[in-house]
PDB file of N, CA and C in Angstrom:
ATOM      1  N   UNK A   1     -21.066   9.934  16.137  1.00  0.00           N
ATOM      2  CA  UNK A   1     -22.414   9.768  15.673  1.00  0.00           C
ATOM      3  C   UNK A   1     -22.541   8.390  15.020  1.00  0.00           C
ATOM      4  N   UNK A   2     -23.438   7.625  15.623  1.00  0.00           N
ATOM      5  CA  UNK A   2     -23.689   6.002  14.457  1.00  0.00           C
ATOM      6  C   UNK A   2     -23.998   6.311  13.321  1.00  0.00           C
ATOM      7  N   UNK A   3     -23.657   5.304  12.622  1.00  0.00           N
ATOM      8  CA  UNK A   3     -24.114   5.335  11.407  1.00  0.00           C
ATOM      9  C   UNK A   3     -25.786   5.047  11.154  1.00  0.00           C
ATOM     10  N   UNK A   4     -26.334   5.753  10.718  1.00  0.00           N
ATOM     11  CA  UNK A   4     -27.868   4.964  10.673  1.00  0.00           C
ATOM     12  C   UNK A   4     -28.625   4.276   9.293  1.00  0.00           C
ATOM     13  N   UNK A   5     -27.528   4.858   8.193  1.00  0.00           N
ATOM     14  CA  UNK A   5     -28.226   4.497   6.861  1.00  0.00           C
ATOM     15  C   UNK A   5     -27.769   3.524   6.477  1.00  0.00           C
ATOM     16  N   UNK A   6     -27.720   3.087   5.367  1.00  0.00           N
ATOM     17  CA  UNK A   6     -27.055   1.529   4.925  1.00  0.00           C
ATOM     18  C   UNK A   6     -26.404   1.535   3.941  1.00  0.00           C
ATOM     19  N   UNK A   7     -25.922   2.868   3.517  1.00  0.00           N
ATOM     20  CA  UNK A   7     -24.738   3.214   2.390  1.00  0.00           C
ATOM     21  C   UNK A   7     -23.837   4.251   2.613  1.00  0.00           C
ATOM     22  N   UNK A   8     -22.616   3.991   2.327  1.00  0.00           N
ATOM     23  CA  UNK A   8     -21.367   5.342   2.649  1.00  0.00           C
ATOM     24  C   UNK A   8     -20.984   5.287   1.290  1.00  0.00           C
ATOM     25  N   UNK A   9     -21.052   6.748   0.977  1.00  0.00           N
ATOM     26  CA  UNK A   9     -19.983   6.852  -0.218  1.00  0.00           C
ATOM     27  C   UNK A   9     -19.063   7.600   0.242  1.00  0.00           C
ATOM     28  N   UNK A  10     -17.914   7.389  -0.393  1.00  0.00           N
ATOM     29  CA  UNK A  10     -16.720   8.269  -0.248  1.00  0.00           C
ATOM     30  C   UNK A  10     -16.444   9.185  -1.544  1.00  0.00           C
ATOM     31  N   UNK A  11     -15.656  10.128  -1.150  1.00  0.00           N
ATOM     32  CA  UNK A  11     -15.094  11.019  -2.510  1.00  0.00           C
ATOM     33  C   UNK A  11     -13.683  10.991  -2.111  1.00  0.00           C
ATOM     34  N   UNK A  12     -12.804  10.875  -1.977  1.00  0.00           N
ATOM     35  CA  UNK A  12     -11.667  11.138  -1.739  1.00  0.00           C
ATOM     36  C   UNK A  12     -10.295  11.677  -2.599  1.00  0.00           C
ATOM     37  N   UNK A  13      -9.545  12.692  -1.930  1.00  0.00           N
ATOM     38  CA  UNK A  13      -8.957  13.487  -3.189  1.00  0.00           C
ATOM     39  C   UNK A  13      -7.608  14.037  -2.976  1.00  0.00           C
ATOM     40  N   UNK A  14      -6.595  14.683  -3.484  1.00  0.00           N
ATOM     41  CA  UNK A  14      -5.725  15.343  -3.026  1.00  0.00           C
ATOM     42  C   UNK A  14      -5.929  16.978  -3.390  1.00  0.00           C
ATOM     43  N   UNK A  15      -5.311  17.790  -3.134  1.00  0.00           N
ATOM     44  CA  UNK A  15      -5.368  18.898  -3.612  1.00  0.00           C
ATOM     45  C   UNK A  15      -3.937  19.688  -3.628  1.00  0.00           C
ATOM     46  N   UNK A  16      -3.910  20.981  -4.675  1.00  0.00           N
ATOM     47  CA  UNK A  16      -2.413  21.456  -5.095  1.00  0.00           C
ATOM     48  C   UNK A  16      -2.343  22.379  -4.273  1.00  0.00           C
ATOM     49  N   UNK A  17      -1.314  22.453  -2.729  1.00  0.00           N
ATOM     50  CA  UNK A  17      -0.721  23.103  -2.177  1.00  0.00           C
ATOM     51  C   UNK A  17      -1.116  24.605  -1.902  1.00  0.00           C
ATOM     52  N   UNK A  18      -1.158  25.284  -3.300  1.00  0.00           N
ATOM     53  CA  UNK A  18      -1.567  26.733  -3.193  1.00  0.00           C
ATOM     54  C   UNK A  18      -2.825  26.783  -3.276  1.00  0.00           C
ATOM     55  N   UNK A  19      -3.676  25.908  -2.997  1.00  0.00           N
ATOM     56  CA  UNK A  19      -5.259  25.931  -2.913  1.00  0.00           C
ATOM     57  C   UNK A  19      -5.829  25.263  -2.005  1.00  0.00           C
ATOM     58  N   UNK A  20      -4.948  24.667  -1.131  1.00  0.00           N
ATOM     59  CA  UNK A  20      -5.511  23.997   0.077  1.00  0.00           C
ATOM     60  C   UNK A  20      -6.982  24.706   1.125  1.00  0.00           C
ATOM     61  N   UNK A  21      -6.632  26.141   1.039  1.00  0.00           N
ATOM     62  CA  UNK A  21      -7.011  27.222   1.874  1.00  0.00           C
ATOM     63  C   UNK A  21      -8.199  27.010   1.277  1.00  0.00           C
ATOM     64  N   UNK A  22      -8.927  27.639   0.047  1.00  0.00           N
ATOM     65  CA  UNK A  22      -9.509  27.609  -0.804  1.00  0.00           C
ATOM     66  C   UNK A  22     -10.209  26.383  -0.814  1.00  0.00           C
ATOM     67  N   UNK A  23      -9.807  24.955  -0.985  1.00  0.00           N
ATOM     68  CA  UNK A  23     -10.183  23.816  -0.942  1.00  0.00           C
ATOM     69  C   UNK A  23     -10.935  23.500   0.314  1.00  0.00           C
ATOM     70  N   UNK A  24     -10.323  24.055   1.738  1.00  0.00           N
ATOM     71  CA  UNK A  24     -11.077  23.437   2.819  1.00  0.00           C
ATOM     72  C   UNK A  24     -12.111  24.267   2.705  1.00  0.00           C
ATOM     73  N   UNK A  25     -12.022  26.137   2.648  1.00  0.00           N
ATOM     74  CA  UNK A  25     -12.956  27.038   2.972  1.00  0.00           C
ATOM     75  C   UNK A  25     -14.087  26.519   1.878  1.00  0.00           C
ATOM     76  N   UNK A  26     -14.483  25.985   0.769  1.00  0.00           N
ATOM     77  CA  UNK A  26     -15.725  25.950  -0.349  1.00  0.00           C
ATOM     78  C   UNK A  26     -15.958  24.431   0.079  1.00  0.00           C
ATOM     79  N   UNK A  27     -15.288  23.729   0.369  1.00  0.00           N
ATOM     80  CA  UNK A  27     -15.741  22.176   1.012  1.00  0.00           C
ATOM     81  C   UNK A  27     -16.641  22.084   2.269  1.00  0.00           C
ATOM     82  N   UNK A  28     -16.338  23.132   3.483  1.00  0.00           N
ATOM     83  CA  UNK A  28     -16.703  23.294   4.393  1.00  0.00           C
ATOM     84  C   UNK A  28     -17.826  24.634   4.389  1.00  0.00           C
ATOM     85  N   UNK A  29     -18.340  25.666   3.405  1.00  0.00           N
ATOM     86  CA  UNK A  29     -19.045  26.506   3.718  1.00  0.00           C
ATOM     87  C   UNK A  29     -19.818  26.467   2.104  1.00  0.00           C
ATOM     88  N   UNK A  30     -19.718  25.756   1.285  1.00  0.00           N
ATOM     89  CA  UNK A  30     -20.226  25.466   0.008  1.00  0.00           C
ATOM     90  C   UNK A  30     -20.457  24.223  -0.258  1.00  0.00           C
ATOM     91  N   UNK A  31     -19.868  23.193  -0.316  1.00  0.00           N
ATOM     92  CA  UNK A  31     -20.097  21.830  -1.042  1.00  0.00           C
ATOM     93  C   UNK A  31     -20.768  20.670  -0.056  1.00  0.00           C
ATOM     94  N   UNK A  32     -20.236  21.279   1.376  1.00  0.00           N
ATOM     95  CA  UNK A  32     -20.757  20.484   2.124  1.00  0.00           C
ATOM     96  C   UNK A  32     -22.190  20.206   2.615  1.00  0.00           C
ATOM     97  N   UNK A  33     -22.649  21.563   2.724  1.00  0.00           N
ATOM     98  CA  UNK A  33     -23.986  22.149   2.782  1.00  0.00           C
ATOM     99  C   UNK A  33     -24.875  21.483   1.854  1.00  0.00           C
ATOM    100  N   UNK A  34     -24.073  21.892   0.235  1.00  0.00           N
ATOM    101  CA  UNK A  34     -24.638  21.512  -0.921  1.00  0.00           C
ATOM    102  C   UNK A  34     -25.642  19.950  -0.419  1.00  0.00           C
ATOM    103  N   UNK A  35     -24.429  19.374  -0.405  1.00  0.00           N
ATOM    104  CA  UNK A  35     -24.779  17.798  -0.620  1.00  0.00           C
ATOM    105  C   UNK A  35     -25.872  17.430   0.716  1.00  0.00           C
ATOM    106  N   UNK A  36     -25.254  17.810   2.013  1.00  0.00           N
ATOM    107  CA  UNK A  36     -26.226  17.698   3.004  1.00  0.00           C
ATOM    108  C   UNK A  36     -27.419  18.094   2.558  1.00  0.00           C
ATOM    109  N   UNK A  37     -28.162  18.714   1.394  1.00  0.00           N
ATOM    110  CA  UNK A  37     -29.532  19.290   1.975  1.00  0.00           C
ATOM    111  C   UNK A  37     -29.916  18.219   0.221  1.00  0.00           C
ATOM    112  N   UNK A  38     -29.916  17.517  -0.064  1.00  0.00           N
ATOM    113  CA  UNK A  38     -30.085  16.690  -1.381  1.00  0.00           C
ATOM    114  C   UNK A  38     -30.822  15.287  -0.573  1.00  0.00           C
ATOM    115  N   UNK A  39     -32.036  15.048  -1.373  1.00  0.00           N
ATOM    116  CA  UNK A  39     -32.444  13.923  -0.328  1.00  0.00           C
ATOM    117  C   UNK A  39     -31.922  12.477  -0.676  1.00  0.00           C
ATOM    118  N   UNK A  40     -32.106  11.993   0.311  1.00  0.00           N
ATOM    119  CA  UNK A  40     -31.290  10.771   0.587  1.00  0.00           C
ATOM    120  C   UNK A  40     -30.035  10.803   1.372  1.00  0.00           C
ATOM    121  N   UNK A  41     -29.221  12.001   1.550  1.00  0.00           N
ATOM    122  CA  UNK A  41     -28.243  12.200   1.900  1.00  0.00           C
ATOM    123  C   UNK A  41     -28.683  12.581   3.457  1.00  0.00           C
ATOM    124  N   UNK A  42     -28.123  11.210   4.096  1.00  0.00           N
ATOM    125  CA  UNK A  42     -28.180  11.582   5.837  1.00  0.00           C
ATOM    126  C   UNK A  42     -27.246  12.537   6.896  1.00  0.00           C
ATOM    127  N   UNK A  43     -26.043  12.451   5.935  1.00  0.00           N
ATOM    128  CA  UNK A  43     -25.007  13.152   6.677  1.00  0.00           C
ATOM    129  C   UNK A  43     -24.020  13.540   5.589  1.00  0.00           C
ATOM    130  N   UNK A  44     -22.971  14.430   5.813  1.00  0.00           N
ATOM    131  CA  UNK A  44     -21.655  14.242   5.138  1.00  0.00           C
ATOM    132  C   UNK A  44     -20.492  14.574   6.499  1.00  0.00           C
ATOM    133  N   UNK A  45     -19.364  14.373   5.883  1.00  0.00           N
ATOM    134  CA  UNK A  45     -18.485  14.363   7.129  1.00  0.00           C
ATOM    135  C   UNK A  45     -16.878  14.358   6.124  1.00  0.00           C
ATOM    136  N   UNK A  46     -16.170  15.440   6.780  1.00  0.00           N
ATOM    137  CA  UNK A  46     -14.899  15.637   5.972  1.00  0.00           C
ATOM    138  C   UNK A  46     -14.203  14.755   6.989  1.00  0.00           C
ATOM    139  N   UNK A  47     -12.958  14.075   6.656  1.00  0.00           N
ATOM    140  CA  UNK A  47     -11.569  13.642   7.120  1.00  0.00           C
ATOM    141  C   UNK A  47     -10.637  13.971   6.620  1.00  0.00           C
ATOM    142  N   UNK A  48      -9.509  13.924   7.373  1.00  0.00           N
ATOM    143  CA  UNK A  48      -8.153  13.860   6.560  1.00  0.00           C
ATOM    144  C   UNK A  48      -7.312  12.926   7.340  1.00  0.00           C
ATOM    145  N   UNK A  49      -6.455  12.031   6.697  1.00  0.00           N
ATOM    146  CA  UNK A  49      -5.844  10.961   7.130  1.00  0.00           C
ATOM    147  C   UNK A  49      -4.693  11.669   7.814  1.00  0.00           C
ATOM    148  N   UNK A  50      -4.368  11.023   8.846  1.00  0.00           N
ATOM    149  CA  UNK A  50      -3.001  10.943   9.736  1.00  0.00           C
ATOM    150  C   UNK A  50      -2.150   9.521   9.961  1.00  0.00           C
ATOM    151  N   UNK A  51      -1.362   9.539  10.412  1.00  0.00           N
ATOM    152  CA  UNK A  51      -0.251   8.762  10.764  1.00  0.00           C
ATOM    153  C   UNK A  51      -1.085   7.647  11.783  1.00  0.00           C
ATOM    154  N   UNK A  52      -1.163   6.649  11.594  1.00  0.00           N
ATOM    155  CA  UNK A  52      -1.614   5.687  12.480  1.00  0.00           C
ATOM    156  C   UNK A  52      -0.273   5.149  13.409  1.00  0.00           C
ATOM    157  N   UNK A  53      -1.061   4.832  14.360  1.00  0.00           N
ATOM    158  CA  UNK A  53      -0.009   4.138  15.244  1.00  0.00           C
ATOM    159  C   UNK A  53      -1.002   2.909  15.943  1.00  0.00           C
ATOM    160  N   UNK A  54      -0.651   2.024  16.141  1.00  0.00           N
ATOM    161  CA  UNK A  54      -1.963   0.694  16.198  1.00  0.00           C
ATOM    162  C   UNK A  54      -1.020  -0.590  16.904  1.00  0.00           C
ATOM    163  N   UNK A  55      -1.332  -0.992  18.036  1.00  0.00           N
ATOM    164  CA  UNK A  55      -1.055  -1.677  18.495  1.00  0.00           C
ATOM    165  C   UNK A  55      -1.925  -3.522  18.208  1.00  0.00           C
ATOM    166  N   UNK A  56      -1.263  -4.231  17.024  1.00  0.00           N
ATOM    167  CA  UNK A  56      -2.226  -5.818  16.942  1.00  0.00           C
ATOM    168  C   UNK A  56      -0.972  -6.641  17.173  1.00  0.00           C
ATOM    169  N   UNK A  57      -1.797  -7.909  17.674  1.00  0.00           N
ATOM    170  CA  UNK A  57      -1.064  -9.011  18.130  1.00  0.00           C
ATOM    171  C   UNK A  57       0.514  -8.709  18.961  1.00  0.00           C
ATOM    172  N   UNK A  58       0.393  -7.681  19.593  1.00  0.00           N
ATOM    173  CA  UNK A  58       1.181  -7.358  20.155  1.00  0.00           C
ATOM    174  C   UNK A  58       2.215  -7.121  20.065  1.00  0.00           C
ATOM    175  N   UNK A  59       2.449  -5.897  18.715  1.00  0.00           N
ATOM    176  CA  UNK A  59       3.215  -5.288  18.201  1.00  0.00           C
ATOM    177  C   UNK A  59       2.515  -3.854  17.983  1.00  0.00           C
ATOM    178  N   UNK A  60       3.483  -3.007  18.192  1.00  0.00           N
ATOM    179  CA  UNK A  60       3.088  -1.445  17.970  1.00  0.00           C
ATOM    180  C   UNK A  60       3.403  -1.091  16.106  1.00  0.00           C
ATOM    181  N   UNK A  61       2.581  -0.484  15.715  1.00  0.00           N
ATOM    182  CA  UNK A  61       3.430  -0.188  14.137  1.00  0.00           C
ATOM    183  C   UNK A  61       2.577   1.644  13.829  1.00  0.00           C
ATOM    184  N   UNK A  62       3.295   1.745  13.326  1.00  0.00           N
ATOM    185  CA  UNK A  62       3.507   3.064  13.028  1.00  0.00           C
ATOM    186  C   UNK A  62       3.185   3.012  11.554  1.00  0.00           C
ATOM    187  N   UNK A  63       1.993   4.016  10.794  1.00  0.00           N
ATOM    188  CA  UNK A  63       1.628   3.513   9.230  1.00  0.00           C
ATOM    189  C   UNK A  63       1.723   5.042   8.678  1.00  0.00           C
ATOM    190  N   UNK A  64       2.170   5.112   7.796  1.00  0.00           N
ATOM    191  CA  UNK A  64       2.080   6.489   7.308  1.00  0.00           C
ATOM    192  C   UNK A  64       1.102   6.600   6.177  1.00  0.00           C
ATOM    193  N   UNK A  65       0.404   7.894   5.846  1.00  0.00           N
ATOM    194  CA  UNK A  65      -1.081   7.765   4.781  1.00  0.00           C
ATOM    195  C   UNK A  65      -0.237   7.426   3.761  1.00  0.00           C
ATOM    196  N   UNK A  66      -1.114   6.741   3.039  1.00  0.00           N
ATOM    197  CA  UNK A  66      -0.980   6.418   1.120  1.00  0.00           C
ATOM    198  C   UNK A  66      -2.255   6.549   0.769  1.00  0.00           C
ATOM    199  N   UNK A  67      -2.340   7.318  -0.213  1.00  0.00           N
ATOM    200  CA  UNK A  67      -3.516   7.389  -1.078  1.00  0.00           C
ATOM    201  C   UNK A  67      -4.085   8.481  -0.905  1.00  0.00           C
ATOM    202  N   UNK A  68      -5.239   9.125  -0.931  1.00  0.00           N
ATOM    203  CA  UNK A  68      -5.689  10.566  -1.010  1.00  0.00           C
ATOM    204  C   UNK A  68      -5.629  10.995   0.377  1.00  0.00           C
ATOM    205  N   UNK A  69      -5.145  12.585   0.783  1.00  0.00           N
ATOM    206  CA  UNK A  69      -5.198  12.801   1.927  1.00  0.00           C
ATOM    207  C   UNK A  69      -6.472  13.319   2.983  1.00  0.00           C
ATOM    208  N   UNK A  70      -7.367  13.875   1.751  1.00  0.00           N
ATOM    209  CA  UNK A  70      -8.572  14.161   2.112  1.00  0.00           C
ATOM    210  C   UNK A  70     -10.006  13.217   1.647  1.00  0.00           C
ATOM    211  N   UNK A  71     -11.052  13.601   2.526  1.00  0.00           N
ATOM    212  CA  UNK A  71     -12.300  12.576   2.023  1.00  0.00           C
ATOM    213  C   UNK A  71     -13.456  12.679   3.017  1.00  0.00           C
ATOM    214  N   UNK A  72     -14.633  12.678   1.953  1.00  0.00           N
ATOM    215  CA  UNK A  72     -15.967  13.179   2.528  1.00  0.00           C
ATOM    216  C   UNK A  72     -16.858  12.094   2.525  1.00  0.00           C
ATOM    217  N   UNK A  73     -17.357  11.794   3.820  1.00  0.00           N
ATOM    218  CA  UNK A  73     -18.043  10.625   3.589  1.00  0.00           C
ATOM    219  C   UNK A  73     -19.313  11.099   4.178  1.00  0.00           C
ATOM    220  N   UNK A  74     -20.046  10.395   3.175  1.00  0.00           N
ATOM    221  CA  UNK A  74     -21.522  10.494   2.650  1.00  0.00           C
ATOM    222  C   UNK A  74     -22.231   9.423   2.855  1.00  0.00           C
ATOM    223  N   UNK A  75     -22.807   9.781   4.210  1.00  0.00           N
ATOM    224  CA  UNK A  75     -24.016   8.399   4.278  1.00  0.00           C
ATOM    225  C   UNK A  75     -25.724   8.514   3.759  1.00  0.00           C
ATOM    226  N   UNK A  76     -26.191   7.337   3.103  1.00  0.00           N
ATOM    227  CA  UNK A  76     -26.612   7.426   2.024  1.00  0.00           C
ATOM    228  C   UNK A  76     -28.051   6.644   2.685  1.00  0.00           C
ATOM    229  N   UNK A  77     -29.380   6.852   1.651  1.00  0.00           N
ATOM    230  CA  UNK A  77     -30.364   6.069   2.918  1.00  0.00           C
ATOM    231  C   UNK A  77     -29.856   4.692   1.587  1.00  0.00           C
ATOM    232  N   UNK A  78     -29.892   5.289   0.261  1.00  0.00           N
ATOM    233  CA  UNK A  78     -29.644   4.155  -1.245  1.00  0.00           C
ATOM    234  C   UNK A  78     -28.482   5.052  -1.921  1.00  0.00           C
ATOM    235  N   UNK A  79     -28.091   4.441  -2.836  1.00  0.00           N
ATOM    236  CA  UNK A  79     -26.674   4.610  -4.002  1.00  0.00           C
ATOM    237  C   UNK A  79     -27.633   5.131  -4.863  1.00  0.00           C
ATOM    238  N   UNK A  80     -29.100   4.994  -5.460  1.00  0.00           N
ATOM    239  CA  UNK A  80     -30.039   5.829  -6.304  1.00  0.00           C
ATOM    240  C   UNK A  80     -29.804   7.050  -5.769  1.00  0.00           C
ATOM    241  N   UNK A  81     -29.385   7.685  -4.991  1.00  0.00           N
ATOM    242  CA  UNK A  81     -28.860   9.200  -4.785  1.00  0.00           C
ATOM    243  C   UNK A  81     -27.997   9.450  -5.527  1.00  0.00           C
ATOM    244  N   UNK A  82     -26.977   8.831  -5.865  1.00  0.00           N
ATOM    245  CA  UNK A  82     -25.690   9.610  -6.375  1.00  0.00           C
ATOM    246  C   UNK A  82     -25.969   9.760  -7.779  1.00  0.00           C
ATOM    247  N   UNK A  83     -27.040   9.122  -8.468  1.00  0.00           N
ATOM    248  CA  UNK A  83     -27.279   9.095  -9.669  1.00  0.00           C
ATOM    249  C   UNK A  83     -28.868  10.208  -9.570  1.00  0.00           C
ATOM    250  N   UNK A  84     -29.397  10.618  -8.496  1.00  0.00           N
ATOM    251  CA  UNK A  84     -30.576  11.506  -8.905  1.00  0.00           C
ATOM    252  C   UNK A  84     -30.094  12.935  -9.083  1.00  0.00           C
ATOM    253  N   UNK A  85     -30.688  13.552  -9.822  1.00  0.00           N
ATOM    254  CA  UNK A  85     -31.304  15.184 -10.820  1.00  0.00           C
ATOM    255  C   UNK A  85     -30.662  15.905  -9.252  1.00  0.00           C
ATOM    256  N   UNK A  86     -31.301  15.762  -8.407  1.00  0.00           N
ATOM    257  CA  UNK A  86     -30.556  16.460  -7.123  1.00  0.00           C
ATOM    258  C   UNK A  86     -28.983  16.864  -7.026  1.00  0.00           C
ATOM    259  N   UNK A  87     -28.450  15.381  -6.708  1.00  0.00           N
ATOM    260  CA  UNK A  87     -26.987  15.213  -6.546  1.00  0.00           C
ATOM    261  C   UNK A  87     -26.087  16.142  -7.264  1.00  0.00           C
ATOM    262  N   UNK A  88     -26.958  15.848  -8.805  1.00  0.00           N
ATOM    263  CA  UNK A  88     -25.989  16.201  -9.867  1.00  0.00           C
ATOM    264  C   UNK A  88     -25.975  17.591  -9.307  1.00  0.00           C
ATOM    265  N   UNK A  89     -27.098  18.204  -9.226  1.00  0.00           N
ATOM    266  CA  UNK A  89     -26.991  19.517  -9.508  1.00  0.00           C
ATOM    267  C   UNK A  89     -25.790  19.971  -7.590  1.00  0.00           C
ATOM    268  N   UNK A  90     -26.022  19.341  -6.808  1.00  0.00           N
ATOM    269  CA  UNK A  90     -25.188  19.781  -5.521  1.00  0.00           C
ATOM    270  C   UNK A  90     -23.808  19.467  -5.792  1.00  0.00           C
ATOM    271  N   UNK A  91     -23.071  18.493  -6.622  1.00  0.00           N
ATOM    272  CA  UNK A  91     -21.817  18.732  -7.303  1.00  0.00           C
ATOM    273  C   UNK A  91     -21.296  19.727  -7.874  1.00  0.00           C
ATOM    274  N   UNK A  92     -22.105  20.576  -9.127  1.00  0.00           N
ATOM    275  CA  UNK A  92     -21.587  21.433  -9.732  1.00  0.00           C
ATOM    276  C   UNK A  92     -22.453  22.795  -9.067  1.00  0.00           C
ATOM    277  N   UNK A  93     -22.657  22.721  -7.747  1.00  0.00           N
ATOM    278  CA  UNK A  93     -23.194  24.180  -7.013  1.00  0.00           C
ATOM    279  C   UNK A  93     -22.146  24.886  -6.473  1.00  0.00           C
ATOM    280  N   UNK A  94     -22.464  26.463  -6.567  1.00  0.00           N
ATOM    281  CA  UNK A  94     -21.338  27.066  -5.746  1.00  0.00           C
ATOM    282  C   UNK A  94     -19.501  27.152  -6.355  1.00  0.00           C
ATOM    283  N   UNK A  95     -18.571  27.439  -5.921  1.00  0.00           N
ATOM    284  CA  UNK A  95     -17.719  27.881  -6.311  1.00  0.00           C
ATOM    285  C   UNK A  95     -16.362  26.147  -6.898  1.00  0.00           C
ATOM    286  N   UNK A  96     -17.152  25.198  -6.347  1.00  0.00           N
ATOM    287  CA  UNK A  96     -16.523  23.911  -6.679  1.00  0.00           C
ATOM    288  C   UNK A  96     -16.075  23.655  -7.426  1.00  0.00           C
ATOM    289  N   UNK A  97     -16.898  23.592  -8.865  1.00  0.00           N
ATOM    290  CA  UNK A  97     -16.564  23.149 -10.166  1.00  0.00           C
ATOM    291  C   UNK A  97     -15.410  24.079 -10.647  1.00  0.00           C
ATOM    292  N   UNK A  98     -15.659  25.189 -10.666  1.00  0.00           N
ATOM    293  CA  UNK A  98     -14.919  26.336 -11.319  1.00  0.00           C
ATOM    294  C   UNK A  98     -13.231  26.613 -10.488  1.00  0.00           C
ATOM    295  N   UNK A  99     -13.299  26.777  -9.245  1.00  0.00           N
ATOM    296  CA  UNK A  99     -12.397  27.398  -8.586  1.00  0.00           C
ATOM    297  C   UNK A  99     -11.688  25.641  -7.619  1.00  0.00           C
ATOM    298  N   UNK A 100     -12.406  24.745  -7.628  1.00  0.00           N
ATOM    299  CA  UNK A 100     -11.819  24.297  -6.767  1.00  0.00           C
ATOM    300  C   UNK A 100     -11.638  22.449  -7.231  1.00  0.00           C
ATOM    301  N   UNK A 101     -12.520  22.242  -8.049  1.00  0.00           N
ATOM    302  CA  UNK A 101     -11.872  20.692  -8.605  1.00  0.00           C
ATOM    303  C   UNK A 101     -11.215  20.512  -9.729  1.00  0.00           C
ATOM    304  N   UNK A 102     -10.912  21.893 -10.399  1.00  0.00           N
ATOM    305  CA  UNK A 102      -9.762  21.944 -11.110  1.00  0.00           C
ATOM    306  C   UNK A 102      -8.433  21.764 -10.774  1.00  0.00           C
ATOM    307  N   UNK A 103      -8.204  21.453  -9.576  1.00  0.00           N
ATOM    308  CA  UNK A 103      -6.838  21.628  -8.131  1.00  0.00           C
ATOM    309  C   UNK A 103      -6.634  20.588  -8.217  1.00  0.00           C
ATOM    310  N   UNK A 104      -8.060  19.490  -8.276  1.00  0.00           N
ATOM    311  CA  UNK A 104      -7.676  18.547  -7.251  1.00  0.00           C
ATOM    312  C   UNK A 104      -7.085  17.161  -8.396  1.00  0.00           C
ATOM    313  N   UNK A 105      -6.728  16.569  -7.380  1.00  0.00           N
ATOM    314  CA  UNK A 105      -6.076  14.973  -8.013  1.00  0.00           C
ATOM    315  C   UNK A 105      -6.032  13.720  -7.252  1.00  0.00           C
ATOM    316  N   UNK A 106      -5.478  12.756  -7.738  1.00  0.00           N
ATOM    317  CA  UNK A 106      -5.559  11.377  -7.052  1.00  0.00           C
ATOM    318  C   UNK A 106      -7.370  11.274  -6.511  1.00  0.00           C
ATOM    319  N   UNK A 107      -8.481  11.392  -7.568  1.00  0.00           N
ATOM    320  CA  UNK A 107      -9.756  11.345  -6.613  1.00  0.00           C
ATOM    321  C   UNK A 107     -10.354   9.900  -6.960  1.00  0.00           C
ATOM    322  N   UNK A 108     -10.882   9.469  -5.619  1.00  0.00           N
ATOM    323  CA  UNK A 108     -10.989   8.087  -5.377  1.00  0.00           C
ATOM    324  C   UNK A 108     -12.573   8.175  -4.843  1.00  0.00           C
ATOM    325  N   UNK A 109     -13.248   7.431  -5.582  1.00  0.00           N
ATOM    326  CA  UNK A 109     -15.002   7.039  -5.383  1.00  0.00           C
ATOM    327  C   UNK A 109     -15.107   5.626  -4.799  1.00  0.00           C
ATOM    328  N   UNK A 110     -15.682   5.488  -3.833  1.00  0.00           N
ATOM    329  CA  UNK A 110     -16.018   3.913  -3.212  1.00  0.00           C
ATOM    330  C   UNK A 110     -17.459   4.489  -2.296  1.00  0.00           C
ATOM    331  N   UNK A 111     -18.132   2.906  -2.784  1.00  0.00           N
ATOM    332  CA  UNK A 111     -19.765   3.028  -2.622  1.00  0.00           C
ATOM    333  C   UNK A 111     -19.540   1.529  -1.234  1.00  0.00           C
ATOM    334  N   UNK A 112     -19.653   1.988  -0.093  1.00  0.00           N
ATOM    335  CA  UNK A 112     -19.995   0.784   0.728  1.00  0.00           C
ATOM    336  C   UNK A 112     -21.208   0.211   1.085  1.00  0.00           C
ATOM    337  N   UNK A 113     -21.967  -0.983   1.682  1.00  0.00           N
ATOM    338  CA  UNK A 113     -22.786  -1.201   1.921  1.00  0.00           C
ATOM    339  C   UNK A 113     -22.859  -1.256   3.244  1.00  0.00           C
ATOM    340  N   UNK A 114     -23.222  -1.045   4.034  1.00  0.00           N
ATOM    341  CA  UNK A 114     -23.350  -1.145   5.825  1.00  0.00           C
ATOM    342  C   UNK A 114     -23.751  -2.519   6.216  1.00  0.00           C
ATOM    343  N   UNK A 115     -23.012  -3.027   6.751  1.00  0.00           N
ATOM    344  CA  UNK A 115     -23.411  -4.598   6.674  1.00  0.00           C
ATOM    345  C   UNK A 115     -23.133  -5.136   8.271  1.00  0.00           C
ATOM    346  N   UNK A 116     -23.106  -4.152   9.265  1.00  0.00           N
ATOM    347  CA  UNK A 116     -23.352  -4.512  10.507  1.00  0.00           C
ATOM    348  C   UNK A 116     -22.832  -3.013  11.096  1.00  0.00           C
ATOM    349  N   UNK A 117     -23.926  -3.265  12.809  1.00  0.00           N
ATOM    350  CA  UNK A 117     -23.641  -2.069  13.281  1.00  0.00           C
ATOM    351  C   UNK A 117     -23.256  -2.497  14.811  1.00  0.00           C
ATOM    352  N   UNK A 118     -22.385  -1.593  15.545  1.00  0.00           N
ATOM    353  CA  UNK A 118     -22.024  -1.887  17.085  1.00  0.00           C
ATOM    354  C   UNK A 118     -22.908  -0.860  17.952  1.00  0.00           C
TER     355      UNK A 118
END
C-alpha cells in the first residue's frame, strides 16, 4: 500500500517472553483498531524485524535485528494527532495499559516526515 500522508510515526518495543501471545492478540484485536479509528490516523501497520540479507556494491551481508523487535507504524495526515484528546484516549483503551505495556521494554518513538514518494 503507498504511503499517502506526510507523517509516520513509529512505536517500537520489545516484549517479556511469557506475554508475547497476549501482546500480539490486544495489539492486533484492541490497540490497533483503537488507533485506526482516531482522526488523522490514515493507517496503522504492525512489523517485526527479521534477519536481513542485502546484496550492495556487490557484496552479500547478512544483518541480524538490533533494537526493538516489534513496531507499529502509524501514518499520520499531521504529528498534531499524537498530541490530540483522541489519541490520548486510543492509547490507554482496552486491555493495553493494564495487561499489556506493563511487559513491554526497549520502547522507541520516531516521528518521520515523508519527504518523497516512488
Amino acid at each position: 500500500m503507498p504511503i499517502t500522508g506526510k507523517w509516520i510515526f513509529t512505536a517500537s518495543m520489545d516484549v517479556d517472553p511469557d506475554k508475547e501471545a497476549l501482546f500480539n492478540d490486544v495489539y492486533d484485536t484492541e490497540h490497533v483498531p483503537h488507533l485506526s479509528k482516531v482522526p488523522g490516523v490514515i493507517s496503522a501497520t504492525r512489523v517485526k524485524t527479521d534477519t536481513l540479507r542485502v546484496t550492495i556494491g556487490g557484496e552479500t551481508k547478512t544483518v541480524e535485528p538490533q533494537g526493538p523487535r516489534y513496531s507499529c507504524i502509524v501514518e499520520l495526515e499531521s504529528p498534531d494527532v499524537l498530541t490530540s484528546a483522541a489519541f490520548a484516549n486510543a492509547v490507554e483503551a482496552g486491555r493495553w495499559p493494564s495487561q499489556v505495556r506493563p511487559f513491554t521494554r526497549n520502547r522507541q518513538h520516531t516521528l518521520h516526515r515523508v519527504i518523497g514518494k516512488g
